[in-house]
PDB file of N, CA and C in Angstrom:
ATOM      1  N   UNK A   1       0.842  -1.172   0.000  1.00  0.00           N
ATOM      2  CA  UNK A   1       0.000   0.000   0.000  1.00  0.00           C
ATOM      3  C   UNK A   1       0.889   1.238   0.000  1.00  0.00           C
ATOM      4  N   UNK A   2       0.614   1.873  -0.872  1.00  0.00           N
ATOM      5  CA  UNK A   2       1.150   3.387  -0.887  1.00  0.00           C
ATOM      6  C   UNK A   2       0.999   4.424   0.488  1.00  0.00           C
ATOM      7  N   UNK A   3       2.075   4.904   1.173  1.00  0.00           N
ATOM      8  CA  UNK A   3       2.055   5.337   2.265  1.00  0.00           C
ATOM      9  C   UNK A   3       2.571   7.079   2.082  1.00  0.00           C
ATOM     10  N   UNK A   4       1.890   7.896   2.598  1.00  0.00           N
ATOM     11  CA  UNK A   4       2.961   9.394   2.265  1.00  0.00           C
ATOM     12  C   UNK A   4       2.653  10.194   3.647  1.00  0.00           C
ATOM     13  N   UNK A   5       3.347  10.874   3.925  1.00  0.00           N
ATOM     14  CA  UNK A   5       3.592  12.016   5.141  1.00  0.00           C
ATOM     15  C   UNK A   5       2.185  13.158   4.702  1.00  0.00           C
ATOM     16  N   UNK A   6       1.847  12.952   3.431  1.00  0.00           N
ATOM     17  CA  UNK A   6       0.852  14.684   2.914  1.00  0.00           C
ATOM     18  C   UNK A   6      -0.677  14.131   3.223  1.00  0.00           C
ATOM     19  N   UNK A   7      -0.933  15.153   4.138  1.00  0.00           N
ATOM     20  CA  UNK A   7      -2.414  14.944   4.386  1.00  0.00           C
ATOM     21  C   UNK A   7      -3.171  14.760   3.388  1.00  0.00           C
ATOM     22  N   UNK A   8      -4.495  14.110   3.553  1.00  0.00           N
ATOM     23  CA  UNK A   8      -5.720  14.406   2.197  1.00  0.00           C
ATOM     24  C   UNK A   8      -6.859  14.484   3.236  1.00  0.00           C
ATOM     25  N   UNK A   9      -7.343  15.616   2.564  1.00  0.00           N
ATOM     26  CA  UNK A   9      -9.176  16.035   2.776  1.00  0.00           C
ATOM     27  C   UNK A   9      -9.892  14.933   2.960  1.00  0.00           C
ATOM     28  N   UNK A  10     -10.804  15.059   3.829  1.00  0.00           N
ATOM     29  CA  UNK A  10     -12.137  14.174   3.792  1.00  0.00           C
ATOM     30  C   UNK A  10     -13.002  14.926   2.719  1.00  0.00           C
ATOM     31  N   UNK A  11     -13.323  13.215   1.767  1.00  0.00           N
ATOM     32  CA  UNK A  11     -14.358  13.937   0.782  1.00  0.00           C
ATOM     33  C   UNK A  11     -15.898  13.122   1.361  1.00  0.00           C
ATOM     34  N   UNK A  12     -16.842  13.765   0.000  1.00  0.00           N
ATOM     35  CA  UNK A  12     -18.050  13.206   0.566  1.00  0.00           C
ATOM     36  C   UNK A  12     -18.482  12.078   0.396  1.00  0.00           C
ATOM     37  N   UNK A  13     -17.551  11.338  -1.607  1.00  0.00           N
ATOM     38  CA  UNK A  13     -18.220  10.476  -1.610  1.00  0.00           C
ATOM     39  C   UNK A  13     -16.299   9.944  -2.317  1.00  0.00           C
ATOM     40  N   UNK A  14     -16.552   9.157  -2.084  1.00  0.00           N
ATOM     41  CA  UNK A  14     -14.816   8.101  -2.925  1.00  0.00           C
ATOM     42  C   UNK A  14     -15.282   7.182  -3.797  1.00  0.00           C
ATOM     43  N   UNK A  15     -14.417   7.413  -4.900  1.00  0.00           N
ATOM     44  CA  UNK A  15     -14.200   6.035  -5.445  1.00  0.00           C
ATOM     45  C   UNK A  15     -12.988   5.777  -5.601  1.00  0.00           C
ATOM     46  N   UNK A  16     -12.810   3.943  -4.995  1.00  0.00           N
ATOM     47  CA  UNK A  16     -11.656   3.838  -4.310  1.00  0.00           C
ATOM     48  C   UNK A  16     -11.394   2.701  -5.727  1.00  0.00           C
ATOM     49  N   UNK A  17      -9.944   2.691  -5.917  1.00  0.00           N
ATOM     50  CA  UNK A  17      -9.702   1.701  -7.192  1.00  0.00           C
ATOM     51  C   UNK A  17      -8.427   0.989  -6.625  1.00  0.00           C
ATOM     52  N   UNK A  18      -7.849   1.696  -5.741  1.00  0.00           N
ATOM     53  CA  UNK A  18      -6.302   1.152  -4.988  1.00  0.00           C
ATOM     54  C   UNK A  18      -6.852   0.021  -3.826  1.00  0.00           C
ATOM     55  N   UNK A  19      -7.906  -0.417  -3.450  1.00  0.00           N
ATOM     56  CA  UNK A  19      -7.777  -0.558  -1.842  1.00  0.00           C
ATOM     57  C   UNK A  19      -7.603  -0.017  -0.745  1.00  0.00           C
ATOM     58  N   UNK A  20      -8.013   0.921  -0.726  1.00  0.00           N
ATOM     59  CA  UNK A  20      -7.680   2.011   0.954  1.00  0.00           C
ATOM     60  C   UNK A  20      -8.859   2.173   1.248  1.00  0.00           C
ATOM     61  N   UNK A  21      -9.201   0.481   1.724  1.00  0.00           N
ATOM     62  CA  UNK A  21     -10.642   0.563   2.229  1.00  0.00           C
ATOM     63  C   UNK A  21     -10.712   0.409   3.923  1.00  0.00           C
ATOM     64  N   UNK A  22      -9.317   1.021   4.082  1.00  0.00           N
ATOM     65  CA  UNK A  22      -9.520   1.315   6.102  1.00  0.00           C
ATOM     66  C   UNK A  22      -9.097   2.738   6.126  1.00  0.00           C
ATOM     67  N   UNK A  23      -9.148   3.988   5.159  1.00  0.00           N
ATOM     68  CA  UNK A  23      -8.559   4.638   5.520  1.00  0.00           C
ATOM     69  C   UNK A  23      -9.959   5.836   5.739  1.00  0.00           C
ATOM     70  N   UNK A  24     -10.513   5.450   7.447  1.00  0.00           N
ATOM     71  CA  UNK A  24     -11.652   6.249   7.729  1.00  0.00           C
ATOM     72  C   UNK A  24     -11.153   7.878   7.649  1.00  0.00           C
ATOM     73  N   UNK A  25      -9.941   8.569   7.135  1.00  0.00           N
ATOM     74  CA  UNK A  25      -9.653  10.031   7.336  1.00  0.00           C
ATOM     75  C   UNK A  25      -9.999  10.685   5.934  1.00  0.00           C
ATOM     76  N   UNK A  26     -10.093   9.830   5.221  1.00  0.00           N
ATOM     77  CA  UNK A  26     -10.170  10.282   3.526  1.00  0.00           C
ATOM     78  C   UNK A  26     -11.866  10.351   3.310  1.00  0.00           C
ATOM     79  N   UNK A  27     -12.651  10.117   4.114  1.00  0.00           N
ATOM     80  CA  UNK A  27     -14.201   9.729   4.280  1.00  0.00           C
ATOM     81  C   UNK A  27     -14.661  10.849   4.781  1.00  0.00           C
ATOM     82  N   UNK A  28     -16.042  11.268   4.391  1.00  0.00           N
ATOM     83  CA  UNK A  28     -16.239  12.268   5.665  1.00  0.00           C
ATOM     84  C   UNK A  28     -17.024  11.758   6.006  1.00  0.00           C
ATOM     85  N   UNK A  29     -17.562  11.833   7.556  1.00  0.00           N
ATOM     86  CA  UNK A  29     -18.744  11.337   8.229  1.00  0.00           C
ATOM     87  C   UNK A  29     -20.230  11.342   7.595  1.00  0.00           C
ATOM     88  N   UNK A  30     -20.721  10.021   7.649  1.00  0.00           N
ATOM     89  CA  UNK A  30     -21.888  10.096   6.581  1.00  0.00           C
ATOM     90  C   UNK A  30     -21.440   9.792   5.092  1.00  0.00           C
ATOM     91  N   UNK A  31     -20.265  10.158   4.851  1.00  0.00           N
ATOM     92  CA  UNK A  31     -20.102   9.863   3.494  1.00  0.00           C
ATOM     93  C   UNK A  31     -20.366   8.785   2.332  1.00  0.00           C
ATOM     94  N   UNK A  32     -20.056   8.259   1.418  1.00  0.00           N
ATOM     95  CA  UNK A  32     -20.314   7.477   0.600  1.00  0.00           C
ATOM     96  C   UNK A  32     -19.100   7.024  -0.304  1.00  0.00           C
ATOM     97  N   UNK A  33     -18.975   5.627  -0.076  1.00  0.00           N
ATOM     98  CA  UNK A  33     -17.679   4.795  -0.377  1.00  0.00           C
ATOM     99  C   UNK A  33     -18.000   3.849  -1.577  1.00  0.00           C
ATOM    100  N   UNK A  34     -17.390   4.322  -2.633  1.00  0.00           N
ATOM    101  CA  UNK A  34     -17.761   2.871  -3.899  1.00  0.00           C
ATOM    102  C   UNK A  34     -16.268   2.632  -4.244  1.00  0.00           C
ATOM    103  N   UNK A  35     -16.548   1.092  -4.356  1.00  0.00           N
ATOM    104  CA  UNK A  35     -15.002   0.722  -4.823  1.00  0.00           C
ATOM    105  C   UNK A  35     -15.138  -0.524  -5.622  1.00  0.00           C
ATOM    106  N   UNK A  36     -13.852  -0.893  -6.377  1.00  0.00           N
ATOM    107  CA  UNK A  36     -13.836  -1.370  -7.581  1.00  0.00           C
ATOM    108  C   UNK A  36     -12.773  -2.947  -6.867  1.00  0.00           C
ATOM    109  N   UNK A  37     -12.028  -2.965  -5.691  1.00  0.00           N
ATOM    110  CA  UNK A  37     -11.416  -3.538  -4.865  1.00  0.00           C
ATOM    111  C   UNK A  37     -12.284  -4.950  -4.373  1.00  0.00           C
ATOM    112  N   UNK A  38     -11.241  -6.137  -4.317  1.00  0.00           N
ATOM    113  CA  UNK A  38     -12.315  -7.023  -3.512  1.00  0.00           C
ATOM    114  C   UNK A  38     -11.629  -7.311  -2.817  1.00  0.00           C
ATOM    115  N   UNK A  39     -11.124  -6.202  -2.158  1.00  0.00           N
ATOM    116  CA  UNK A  39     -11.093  -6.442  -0.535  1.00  0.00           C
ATOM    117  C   UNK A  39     -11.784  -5.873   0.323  1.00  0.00           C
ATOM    118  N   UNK A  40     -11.669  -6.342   1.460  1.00  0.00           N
ATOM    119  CA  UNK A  40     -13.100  -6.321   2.608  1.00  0.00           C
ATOM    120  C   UNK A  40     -12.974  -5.011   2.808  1.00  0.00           C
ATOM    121  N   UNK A  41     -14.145  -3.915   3.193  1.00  0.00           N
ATOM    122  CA  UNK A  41     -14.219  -3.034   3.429  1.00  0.00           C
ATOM    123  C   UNK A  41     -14.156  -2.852   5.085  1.00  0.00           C
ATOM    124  N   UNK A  42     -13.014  -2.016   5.707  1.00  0.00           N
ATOM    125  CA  UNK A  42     -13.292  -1.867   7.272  1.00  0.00           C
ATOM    126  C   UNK A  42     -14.070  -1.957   7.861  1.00  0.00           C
ATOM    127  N   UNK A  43     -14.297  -2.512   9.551  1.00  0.00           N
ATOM    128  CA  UNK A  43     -15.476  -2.098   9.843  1.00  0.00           C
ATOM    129  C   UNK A  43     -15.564  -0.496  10.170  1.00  0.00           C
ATOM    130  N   UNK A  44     -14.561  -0.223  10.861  1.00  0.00           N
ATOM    131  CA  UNK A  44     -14.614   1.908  10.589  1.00  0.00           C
ATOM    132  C   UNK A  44     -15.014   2.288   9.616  1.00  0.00           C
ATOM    133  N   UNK A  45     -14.790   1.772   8.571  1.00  0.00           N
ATOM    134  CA  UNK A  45     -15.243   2.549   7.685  1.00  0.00           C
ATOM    135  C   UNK A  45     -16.950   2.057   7.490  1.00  0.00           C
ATOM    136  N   UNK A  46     -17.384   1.356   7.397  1.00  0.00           N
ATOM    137  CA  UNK A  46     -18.760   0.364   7.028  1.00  0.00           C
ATOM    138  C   UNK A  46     -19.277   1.800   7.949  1.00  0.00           C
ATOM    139  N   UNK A  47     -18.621   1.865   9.417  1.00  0.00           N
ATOM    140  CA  UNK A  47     -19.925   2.595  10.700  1.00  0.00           C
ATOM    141  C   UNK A  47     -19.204   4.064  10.179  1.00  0.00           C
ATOM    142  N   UNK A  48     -18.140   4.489   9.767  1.00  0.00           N
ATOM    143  CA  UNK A  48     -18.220   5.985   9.269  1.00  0.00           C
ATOM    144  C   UNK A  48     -19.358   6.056   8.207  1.00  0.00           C
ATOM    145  N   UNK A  49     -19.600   5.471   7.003  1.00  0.00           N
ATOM    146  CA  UNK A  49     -20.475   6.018   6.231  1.00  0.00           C
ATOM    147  C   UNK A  49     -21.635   5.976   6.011  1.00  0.00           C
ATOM    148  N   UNK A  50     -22.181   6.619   5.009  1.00  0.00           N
ATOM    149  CA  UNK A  50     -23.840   6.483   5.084  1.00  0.00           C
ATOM    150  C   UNK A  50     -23.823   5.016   4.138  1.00  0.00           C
ATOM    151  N   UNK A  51     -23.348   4.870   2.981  1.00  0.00           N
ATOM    152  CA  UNK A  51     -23.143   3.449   2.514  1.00  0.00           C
ATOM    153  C   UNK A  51     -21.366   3.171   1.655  1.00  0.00           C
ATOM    154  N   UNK A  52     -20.984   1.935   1.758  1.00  0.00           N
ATOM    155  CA  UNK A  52     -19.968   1.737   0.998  1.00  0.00           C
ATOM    156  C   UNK A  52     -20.495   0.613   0.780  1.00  0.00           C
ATOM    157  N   UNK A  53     -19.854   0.238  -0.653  1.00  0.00           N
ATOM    158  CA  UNK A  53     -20.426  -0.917  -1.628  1.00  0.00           C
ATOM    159  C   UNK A  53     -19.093  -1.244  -2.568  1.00  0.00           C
ATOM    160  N   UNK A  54     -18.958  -2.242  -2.875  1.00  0.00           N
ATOM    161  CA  UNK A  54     -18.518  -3.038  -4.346  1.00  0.00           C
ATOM    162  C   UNK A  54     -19.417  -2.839  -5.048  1.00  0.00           C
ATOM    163  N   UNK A  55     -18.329  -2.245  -6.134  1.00  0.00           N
ATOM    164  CA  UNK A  55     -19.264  -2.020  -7.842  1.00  0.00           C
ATOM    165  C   UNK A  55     -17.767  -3.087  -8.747  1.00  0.00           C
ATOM    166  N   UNK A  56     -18.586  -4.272  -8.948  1.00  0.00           N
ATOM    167  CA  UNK A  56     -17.504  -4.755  -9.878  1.00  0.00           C
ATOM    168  C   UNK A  56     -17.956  -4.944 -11.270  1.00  0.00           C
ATOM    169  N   UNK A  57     -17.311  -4.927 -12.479  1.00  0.00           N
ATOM    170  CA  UNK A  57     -17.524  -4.667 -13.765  1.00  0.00           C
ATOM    171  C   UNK A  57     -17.201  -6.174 -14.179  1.00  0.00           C
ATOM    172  N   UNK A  58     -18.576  -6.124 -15.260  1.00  0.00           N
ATOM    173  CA  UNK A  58     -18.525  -7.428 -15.477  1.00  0.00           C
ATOM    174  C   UNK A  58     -18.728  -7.428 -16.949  1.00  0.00           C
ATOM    175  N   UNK A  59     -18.211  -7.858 -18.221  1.00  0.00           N
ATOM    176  CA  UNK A  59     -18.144  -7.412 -19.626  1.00  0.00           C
ATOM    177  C   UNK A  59     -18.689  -8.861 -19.821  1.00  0.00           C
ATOM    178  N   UNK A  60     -19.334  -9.036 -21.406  1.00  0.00           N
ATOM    179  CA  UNK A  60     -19.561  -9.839 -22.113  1.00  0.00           C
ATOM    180  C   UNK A  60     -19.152  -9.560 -23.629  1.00  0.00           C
ATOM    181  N   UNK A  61     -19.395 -10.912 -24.764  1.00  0.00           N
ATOM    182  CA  UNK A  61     -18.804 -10.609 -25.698  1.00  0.00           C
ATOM    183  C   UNK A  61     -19.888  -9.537 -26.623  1.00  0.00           C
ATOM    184  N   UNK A  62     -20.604  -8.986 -25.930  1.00  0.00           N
ATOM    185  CA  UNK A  62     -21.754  -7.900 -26.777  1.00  0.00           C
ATOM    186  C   UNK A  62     -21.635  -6.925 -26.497  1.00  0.00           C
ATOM    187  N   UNK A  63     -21.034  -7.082 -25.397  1.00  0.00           N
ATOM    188  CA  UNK A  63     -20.826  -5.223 -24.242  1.00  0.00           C
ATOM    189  C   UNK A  63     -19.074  -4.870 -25.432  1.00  0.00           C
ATOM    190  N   UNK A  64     -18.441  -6.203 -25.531  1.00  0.00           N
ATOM    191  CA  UNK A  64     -16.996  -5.714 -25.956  1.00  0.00           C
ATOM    192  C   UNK A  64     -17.336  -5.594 -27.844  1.00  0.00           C
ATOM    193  N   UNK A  65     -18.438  -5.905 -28.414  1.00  0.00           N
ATOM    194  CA  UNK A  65     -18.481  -5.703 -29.897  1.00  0.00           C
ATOM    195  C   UNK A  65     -19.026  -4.392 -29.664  1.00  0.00           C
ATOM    196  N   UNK A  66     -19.908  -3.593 -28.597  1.00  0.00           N
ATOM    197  CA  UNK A  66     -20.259  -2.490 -28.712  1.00  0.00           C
ATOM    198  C   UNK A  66     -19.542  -1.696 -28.723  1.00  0.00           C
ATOM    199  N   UNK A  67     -18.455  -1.836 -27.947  1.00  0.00           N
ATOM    200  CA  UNK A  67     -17.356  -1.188 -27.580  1.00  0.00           C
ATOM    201  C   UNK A  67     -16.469  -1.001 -29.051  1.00  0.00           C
ATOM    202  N   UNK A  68     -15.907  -1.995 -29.835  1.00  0.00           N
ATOM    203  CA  UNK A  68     -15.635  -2.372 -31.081  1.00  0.00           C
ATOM    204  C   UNK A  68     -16.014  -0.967 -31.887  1.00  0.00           C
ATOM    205  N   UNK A  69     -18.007  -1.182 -31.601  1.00  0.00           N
ATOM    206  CA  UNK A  69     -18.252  -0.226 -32.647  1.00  0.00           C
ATOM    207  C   UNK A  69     -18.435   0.644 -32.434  1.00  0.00           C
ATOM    208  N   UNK A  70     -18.176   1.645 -31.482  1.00  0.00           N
ATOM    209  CA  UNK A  70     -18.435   2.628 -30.768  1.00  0.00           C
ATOM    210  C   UNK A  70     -16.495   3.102 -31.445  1.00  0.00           C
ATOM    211  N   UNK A  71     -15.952   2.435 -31.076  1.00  0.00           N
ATOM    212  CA  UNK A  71     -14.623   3.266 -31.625  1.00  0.00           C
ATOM    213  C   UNK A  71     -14.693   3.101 -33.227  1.00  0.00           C
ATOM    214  N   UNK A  72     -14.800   2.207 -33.578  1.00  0.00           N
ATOM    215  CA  UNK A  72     -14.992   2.179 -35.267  1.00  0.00           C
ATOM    216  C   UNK A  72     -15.920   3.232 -35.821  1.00  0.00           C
ATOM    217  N   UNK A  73     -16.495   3.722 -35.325  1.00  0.00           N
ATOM    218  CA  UNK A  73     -17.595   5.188 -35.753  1.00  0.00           C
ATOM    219  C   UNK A  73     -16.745   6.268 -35.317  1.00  0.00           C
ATOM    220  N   UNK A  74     -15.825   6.168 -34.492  1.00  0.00           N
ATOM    221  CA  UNK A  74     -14.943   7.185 -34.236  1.00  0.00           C
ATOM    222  C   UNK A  74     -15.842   8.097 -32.825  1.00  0.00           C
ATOM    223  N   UNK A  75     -16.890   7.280 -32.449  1.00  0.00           N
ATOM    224  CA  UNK A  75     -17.905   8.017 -31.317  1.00  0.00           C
ATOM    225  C   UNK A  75     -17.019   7.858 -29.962  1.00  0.00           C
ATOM    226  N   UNK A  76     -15.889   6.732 -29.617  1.00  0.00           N
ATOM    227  CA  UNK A  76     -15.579   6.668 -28.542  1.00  0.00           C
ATOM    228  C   UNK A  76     -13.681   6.885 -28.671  1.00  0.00           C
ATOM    229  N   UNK A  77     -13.551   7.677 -27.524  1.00  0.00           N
ATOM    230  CA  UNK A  77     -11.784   7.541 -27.749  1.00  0.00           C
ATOM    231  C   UNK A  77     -10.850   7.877 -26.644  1.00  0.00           C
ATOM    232  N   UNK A  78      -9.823   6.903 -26.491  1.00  0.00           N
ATOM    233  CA  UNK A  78      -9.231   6.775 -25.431  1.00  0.00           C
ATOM    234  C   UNK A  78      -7.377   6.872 -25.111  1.00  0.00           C
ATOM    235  N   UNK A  79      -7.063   7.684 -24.483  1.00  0.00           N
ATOM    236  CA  UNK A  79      -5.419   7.576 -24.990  1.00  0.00           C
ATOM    237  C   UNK A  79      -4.617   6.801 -24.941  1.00  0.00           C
ATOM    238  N   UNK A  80      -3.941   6.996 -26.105  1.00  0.00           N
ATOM    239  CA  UNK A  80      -3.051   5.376 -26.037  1.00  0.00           C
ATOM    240  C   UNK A  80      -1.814   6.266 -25.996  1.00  0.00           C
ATOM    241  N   UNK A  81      -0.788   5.319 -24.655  1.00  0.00           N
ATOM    242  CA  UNK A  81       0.479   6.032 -24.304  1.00  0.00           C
ATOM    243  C   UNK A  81       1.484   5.265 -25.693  1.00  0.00           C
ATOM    244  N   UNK A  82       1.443   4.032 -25.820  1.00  0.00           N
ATOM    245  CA  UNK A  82       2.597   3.527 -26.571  1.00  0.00           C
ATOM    246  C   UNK A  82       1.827   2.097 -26.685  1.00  0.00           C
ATOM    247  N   UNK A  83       2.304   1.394 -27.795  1.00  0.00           N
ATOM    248  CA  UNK A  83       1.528   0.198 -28.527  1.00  0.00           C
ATOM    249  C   UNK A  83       3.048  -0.757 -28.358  1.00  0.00           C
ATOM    250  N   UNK A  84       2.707  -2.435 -28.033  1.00  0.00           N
ATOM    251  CA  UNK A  84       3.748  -2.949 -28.025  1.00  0.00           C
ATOM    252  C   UNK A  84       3.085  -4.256 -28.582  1.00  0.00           C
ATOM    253  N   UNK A  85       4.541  -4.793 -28.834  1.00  0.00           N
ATOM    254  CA  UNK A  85       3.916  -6.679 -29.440  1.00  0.00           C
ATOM    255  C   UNK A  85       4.179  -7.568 -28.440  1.00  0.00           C
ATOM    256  N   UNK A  86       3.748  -8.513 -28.568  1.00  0.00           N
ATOM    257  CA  UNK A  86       3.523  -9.482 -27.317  1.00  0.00           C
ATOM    258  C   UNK A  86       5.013 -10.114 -27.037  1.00  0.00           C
ATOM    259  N   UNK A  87       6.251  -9.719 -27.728  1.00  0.00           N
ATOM    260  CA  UNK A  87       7.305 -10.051 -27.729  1.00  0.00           C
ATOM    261  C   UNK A  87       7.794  -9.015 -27.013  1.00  0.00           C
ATOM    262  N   UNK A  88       7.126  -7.948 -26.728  1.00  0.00           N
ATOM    263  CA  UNK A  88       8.072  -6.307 -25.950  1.00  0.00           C
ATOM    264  C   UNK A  88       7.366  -6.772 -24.421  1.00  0.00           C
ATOM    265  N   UNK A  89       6.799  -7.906 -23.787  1.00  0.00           N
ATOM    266  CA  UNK A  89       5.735  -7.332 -23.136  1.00  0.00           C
ATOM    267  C   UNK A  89       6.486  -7.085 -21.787  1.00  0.00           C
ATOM    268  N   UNK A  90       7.447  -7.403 -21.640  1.00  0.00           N
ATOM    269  CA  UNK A  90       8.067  -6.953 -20.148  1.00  0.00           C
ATOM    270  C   UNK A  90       8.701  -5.484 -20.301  1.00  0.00           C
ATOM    271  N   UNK A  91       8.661  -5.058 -21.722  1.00  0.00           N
ATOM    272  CA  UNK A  91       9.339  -3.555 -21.778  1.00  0.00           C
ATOM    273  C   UNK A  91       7.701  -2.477 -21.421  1.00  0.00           C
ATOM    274  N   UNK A  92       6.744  -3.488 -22.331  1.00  0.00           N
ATOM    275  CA  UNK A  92       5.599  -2.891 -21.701  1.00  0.00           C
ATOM    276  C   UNK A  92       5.068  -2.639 -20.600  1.00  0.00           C
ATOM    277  N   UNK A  93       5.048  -3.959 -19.722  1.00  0.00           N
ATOM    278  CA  UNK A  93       5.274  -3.768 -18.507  1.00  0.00           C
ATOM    279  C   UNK A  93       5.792  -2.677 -17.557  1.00  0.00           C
ATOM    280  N   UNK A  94       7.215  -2.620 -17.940  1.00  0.00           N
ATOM    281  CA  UNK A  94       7.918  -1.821 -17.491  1.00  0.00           C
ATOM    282  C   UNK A  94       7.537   0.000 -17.479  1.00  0.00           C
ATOM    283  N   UNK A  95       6.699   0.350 -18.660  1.00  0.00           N
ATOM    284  CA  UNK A  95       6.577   1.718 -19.409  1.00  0.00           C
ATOM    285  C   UNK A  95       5.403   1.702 -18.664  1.00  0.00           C
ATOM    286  N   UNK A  96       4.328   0.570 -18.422  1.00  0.00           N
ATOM    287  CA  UNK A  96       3.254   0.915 -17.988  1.00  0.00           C
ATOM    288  C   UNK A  96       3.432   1.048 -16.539  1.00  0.00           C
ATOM    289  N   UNK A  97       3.842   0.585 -15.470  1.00  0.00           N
ATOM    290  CA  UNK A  97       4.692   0.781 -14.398  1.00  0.00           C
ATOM    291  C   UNK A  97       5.339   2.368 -14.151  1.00  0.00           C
ATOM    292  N   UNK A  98       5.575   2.927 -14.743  1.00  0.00           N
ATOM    293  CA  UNK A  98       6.402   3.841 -14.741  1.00  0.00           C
ATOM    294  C   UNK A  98       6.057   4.871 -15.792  1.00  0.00           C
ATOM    295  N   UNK A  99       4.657   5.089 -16.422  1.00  0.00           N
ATOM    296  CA  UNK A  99       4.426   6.359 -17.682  1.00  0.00           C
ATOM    297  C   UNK A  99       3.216   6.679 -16.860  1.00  0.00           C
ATOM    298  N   UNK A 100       2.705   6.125 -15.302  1.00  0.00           N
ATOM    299  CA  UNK A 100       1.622   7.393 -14.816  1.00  0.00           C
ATOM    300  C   UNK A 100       0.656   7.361 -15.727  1.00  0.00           C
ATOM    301  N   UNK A 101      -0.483   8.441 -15.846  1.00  0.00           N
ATOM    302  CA  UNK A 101      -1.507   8.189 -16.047  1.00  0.00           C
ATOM    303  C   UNK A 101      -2.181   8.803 -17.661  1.00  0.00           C
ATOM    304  N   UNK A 102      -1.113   8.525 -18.580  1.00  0.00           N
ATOM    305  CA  UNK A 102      -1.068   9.387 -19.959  1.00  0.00           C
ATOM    306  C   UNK A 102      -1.449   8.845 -21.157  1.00  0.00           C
ATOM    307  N   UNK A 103      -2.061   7.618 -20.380  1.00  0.00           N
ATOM    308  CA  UNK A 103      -2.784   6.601 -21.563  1.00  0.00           C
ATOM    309  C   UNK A 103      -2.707   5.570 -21.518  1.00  0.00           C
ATOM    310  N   UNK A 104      -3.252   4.845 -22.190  1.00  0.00           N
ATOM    311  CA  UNK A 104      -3.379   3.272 -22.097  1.00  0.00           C
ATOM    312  C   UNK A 104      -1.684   2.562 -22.907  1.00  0.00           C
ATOM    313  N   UNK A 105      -1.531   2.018 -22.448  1.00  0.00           N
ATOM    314  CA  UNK A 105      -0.202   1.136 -22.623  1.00  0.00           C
ATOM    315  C   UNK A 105      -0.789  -0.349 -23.252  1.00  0.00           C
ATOM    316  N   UNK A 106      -1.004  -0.067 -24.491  1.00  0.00           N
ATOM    317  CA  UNK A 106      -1.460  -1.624 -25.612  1.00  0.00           C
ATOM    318  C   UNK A 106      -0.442  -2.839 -25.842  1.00  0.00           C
ATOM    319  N   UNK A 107      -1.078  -4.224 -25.291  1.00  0.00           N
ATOM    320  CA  UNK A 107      -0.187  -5.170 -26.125  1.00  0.00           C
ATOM    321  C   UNK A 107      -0.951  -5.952 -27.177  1.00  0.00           C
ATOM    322  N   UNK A 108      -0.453  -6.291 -28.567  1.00  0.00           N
ATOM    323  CA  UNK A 108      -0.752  -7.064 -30.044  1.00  0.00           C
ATOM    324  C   UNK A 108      -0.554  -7.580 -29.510  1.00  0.00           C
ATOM    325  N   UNK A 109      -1.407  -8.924 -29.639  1.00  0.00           N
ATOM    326  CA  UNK A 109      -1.382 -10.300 -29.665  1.00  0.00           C
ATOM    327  C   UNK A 109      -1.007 -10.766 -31.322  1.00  0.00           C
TER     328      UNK A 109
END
């Protein structure tokens, strides 16, 4: 778990994607906790908020042809940091590890 010395605000509502599902200071009282994590949610946190829940995403092969055609119309678009072949994939690895949050990092199959 990522640890730092710099305070953070209590917000009202989180969505949590890391797991920092004990960290009752980032919550505000009453607040509202959704997370993408399947790990157990605190009990501090469960009695700090008004609700926290798992929202997990669940795709099929109709949700991913929509998706297909939603970029093929040019209606949907998403950044791509750097494209690799399934032979780069530990350099990919590596770039995706370490290029932060500037786009999607692709591997060809």
């Amino acid at each position: 778990m990522y640890v730092s010395d710099e305070s953070v605000p209590a917000f009202n509502t989180v969505f949590d994607t890391a797991g920092i599902l004990d960290r009752t200071e980032i919550l505000q009282s009453q607040g509202r906790l959704i997370t993408v994590s399947d790990d157990k949610v605190s009990h501090n946190v469960e009695e700090q908020a008004l609700w926290a829940e798992h929202n997990f995403v669940r795709t099929s092969q109709e949700d991913l042809q929509t998706i297909i055609t939603l970029f093929s119309k040019g209606k949907l678009h998403s950044r791509i940091e750097a494209v690799y072949s399934m032979n780069e994939i530990q350099e990919a690895l590596k770039h995706a590890s370490q290029s932060g949050n500037n786009g999607k990092t692709i591997i060809v199959f």
